[in-house]
Each structure stands twice: as structure tokens, then as C-alpha cells.
C-alpha atoms as a PDB file:
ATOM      1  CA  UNK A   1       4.175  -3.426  -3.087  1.00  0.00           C
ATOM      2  CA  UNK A   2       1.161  -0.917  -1.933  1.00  0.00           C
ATOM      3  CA  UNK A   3       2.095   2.332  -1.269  1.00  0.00           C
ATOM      4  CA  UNK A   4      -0.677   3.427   1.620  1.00  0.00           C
ATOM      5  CA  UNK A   5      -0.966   7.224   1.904  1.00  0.00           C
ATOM      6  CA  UNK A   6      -3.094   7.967   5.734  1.00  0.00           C
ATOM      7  CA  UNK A   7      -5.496  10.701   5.947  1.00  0.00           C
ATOM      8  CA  UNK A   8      -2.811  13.045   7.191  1.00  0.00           C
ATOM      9  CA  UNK A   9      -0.813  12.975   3.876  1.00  0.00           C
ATOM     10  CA  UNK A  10       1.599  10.798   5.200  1.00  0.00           C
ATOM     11  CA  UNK A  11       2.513   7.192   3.492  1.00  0.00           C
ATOM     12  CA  UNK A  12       3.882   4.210   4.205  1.00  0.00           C
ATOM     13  CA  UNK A  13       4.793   1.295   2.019  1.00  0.00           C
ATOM     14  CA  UNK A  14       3.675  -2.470   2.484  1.00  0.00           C
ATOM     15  CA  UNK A  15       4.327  -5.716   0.877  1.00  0.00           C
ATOM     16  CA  UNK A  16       1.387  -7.077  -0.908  1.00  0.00           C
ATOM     17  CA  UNK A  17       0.954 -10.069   0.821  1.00  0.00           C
ATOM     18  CA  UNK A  18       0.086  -8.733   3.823  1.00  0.00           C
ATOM     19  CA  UNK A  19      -3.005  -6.975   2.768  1.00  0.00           C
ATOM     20  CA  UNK A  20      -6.188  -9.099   2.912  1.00  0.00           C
ATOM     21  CA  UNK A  21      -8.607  -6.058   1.932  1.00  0.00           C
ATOM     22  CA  UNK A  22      -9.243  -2.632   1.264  1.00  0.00           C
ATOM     23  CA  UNK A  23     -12.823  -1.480   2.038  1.00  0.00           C
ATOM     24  CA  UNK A  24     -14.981   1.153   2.802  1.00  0.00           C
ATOM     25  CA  UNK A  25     -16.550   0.882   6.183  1.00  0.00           C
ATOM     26  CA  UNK A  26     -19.979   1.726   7.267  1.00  0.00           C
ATOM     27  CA  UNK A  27     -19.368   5.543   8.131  1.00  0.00           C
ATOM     28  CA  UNK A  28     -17.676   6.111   4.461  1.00  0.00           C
ATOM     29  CA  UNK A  29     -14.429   5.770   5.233  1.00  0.00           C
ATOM     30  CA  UNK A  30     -11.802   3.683   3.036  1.00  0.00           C
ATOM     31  CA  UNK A  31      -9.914   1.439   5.806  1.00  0.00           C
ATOM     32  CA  UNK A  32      -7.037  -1.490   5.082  1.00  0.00           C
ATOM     33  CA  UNK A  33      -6.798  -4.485   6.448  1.00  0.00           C
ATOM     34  CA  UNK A  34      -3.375  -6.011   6.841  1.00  0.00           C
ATOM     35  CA  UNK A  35      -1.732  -8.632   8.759  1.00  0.00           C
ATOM     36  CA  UNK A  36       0.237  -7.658  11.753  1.00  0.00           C
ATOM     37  CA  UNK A  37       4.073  -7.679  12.003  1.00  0.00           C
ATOM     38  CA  UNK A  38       4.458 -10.713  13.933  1.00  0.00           C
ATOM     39  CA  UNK A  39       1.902 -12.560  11.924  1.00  0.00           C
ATOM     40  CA  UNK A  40      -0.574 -13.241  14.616  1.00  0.00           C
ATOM     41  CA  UNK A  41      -3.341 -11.296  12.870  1.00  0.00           C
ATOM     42  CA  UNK A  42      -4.683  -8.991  11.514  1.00  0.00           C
ATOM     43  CA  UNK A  43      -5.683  -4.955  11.985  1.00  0.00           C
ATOM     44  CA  UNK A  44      -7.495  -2.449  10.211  1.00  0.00           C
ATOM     45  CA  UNK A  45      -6.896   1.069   9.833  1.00  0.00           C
ATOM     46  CA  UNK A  46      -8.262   4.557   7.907  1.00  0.00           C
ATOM     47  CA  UNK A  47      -6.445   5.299   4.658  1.00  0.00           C
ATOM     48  CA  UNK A  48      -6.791   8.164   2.264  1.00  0.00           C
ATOM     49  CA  UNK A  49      -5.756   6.212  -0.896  1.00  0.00           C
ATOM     50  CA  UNK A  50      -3.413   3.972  -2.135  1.00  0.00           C
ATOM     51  CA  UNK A  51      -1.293   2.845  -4.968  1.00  0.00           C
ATOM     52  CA  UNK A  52      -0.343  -0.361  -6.324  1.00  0.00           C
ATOM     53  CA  UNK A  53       3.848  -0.140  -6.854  1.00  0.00           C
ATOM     54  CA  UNK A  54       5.550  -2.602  -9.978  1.00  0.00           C
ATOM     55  CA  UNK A  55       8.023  -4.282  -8.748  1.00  0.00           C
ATOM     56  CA  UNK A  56      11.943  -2.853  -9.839  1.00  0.00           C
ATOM     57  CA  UNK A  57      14.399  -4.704 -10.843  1.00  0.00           C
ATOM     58  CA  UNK A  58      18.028  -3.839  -9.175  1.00  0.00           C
ATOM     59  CA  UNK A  59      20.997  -4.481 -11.333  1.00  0.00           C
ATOM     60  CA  UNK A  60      24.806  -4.389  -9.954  1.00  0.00           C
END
């Protein structure tokens, strides 16, 4: 799981296999590109940071 956190100090989370790349583009900005909800490609967009999440384990 990646934990995305935007350049407004909001954050979302997304599963790992959806992110092809994290970059930084030509004007110096760090951008993510993921694939899109209904699989049909991908988009990029700004980030401020991220974080990469360990997986939890859940026990009943």
C-alpha cells in the first residue's frame, strides 16, 4: 500500500499495483503515475511525498 500525501496536505491511500512510477517532471515537481480505476490506463498527477505502508495482518 502507498500512502500519497498531495501538495495541499491532503492524502490518499493506493494499492501498490497500480502505481507504475513516481518521478520528477521537467519543472521539478514529484508527480505519480497510476493506473486508472477502470483499468483503461493510466494518469499522472503532482504529489508532495509519499510513503510505502507494510501490509497488517487482521486477526478475529
Amino acid at each position: 500500500m502507498i500512502k500519497y500525501i498531495y501538495p495541499d496536505g491532503t492524502h490518499c491511500y493506493r494499492a501498490l499495483h497500480t502505481v507504475q512510477a513516481i518521478y520528477t517532471n521537467d519543472d521539478g515537481a514529484l508527480v505519480s503515475r497510476a493506473l486508472k480505476a477502470d483499468q483503461t490506463g493510466y494518469y499522472a498527477f503532482e504529489i508532495r511525498g509519499f510513503e510505502i505502508l507494510q501490509a497488517g495482518i487482521v486477526y478475529d
